[in-house]
Every structure is written in C-alpha cells, then in structure tokens.
N, C-alpha and C. Protein backbone atom coordinates (compact mmCIF):
# COMPACT_ATOMS: atom_id res chain seq x y z
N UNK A 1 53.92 20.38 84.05
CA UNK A 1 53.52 21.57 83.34
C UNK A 1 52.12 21.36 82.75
N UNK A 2 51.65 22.55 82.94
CA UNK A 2 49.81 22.40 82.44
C UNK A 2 50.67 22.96 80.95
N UNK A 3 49.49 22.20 79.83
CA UNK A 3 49.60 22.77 78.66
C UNK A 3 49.54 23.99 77.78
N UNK A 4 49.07 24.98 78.78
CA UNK A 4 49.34 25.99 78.33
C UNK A 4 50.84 26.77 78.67
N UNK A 5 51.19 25.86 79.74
CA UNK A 5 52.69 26.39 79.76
C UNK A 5 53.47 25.43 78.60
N UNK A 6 53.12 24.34 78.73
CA UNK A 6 54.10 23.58 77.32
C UNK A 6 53.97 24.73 76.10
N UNK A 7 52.77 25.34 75.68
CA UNK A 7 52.20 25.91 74.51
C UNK A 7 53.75 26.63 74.66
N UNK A 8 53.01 28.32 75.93
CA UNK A 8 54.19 29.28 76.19
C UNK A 8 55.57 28.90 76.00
N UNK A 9 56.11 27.62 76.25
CA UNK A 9 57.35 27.47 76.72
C UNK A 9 57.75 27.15 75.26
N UNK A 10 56.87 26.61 74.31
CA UNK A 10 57.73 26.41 72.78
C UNK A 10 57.29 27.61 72.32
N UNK A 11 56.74 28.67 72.51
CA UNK A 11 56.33 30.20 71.89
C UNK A 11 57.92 30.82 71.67
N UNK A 12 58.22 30.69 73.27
CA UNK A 12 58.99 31.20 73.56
C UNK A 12 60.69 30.79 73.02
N UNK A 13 60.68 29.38 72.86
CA UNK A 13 62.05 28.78 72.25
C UNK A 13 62.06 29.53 70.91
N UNK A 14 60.71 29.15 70.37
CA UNK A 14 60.66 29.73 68.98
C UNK A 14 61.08 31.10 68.46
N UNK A 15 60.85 31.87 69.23
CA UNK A 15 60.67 33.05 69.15
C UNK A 15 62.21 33.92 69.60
N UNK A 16 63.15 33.07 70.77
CA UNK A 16 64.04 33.80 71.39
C UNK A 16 65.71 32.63 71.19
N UNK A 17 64.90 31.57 70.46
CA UNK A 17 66.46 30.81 70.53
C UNK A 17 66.23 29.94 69.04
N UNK A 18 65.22 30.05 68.43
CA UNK A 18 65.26 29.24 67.32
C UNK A 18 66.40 29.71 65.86
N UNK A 19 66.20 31.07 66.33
CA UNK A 19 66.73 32.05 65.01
C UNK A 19 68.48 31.79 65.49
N UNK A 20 69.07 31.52 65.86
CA UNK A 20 70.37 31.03 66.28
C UNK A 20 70.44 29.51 66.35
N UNK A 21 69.77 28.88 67.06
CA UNK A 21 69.79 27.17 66.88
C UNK A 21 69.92 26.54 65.31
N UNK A 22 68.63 27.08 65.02
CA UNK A 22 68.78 26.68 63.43
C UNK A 22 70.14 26.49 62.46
N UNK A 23 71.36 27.90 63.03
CA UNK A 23 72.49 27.54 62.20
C UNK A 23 73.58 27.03 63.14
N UNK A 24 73.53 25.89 64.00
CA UNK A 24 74.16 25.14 65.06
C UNK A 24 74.18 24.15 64.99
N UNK A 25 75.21 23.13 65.17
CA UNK A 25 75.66 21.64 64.98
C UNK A 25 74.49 21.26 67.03
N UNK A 26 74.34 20.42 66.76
CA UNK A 26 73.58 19.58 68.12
C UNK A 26 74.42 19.83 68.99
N UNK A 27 75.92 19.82 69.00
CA UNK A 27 76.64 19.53 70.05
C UNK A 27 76.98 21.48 70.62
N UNK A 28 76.98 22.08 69.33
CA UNK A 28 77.36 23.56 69.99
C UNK A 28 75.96 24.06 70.34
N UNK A 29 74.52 23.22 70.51
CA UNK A 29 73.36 23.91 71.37
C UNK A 29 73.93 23.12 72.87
N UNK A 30 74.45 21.93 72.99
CA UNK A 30 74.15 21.59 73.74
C UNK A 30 75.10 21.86 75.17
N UNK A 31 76.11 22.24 74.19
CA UNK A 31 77.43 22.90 75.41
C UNK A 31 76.92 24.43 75.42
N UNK A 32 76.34 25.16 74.72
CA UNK A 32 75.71 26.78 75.40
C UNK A 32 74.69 26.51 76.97
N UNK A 33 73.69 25.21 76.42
CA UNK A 33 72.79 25.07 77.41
C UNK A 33 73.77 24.21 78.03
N UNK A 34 74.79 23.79 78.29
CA UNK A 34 75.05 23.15 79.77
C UNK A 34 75.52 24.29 80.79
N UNK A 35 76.49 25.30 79.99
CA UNK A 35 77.29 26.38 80.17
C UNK A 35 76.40 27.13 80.74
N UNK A 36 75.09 27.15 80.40
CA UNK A 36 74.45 28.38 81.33
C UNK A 36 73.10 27.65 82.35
N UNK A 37 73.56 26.34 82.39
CA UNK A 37 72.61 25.49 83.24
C UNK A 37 73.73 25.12 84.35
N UNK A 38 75.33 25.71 84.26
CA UNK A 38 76.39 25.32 85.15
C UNK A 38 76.20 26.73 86.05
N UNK A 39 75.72 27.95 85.34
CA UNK A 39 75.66 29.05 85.61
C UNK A 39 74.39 29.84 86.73
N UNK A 40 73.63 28.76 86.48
CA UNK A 40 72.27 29.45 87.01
C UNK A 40 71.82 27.50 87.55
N UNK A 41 72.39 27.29 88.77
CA UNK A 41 71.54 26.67 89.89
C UNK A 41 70.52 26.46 90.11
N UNK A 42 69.94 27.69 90.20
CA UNK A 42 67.93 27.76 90.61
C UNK A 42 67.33 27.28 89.22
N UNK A 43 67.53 26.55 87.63
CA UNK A 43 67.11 25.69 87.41
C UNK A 43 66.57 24.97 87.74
N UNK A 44 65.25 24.29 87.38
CA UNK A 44 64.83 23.04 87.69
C UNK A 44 65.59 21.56 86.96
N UNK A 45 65.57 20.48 88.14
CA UNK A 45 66.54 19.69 87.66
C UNK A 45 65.34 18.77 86.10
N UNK A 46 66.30 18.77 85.23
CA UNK A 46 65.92 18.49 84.36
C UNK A 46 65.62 19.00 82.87
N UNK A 47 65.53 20.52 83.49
CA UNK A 47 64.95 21.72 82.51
C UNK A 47 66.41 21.92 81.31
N UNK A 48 67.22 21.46 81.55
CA UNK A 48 68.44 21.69 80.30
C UNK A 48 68.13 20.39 79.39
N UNK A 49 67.90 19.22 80.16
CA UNK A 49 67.60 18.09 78.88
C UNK A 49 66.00 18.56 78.20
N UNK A 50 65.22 19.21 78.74
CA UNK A 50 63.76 19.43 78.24
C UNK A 50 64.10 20.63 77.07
N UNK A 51 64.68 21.35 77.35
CA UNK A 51 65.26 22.63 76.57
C UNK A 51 66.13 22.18 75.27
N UNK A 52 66.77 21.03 75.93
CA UNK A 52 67.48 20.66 74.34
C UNK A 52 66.65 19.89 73.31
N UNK A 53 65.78 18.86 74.27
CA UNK A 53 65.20 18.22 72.91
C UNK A 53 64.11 19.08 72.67
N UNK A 54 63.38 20.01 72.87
CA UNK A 54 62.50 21.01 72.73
C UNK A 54 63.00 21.37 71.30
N UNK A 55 64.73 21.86 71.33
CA UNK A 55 65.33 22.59 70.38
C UNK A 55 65.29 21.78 69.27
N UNK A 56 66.01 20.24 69.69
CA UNK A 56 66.11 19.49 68.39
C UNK A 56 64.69 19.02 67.78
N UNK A 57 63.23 19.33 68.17
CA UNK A 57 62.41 18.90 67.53
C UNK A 57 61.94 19.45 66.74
N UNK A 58 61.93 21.43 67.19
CA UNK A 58 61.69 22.35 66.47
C UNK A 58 62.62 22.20 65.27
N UNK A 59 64.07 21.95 65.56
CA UNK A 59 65.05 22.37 64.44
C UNK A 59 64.92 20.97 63.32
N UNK A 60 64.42 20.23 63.74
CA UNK A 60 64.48 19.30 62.69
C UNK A 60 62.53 18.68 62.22
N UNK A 61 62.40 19.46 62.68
CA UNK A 61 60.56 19.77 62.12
C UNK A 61 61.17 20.71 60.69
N UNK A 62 61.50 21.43 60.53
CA UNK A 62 61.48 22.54 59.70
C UNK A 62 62.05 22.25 58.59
C-alpha cells in the first residue's frame, strides 16, 4: 500500500468502525471481523489481521 492509501484506509476505520469498536472487548472485534472475512472470500489474504490491529491501535491511542 502507497501511503496515501494507509492515510485513506485509517480515515476510513475511523470514521465507519471506530464509533462501535471503542465500546467492544478485543475478542467481540475480532470474531465480527473473522465472521465477515468467512463471508466475503475476495478479501485480500491478510487484510482481517491488518484491520484488527489497525482497530486496536486506534482504540487504545485514545
């Protein structure tokens, strides 16, 4: 990823999954994102572990 997609891609956590993460134990983000990384295939392999710690850095920055 060029850095302006890293930028976009935490815009976007922030903006569309932070406001729910924030009141979530680690383990109930991490079974939503397996649940819909079991769901949707055309994922890139890897993109559910990048998505979670994305989450836990934002959520524990704050």
């Amino acid at each position: 990823m060029t850095q302006e997609e890293i930028e976009e891609f935490k815009t976007v956590i922030a903006r569309t999954i932070m406001q729910n993460a924030t009141n979530m134990t680690e383990e109930q983000i991490k079974n939503i994102i397996d649940l819909v990384s079991k769901e949707n295939k055309n994922l890139p392999l890897g993109f559910s572990n990048m998505l979670y710690e994305q989450i836990l850095l934002m959520k524990y920055k704050n």
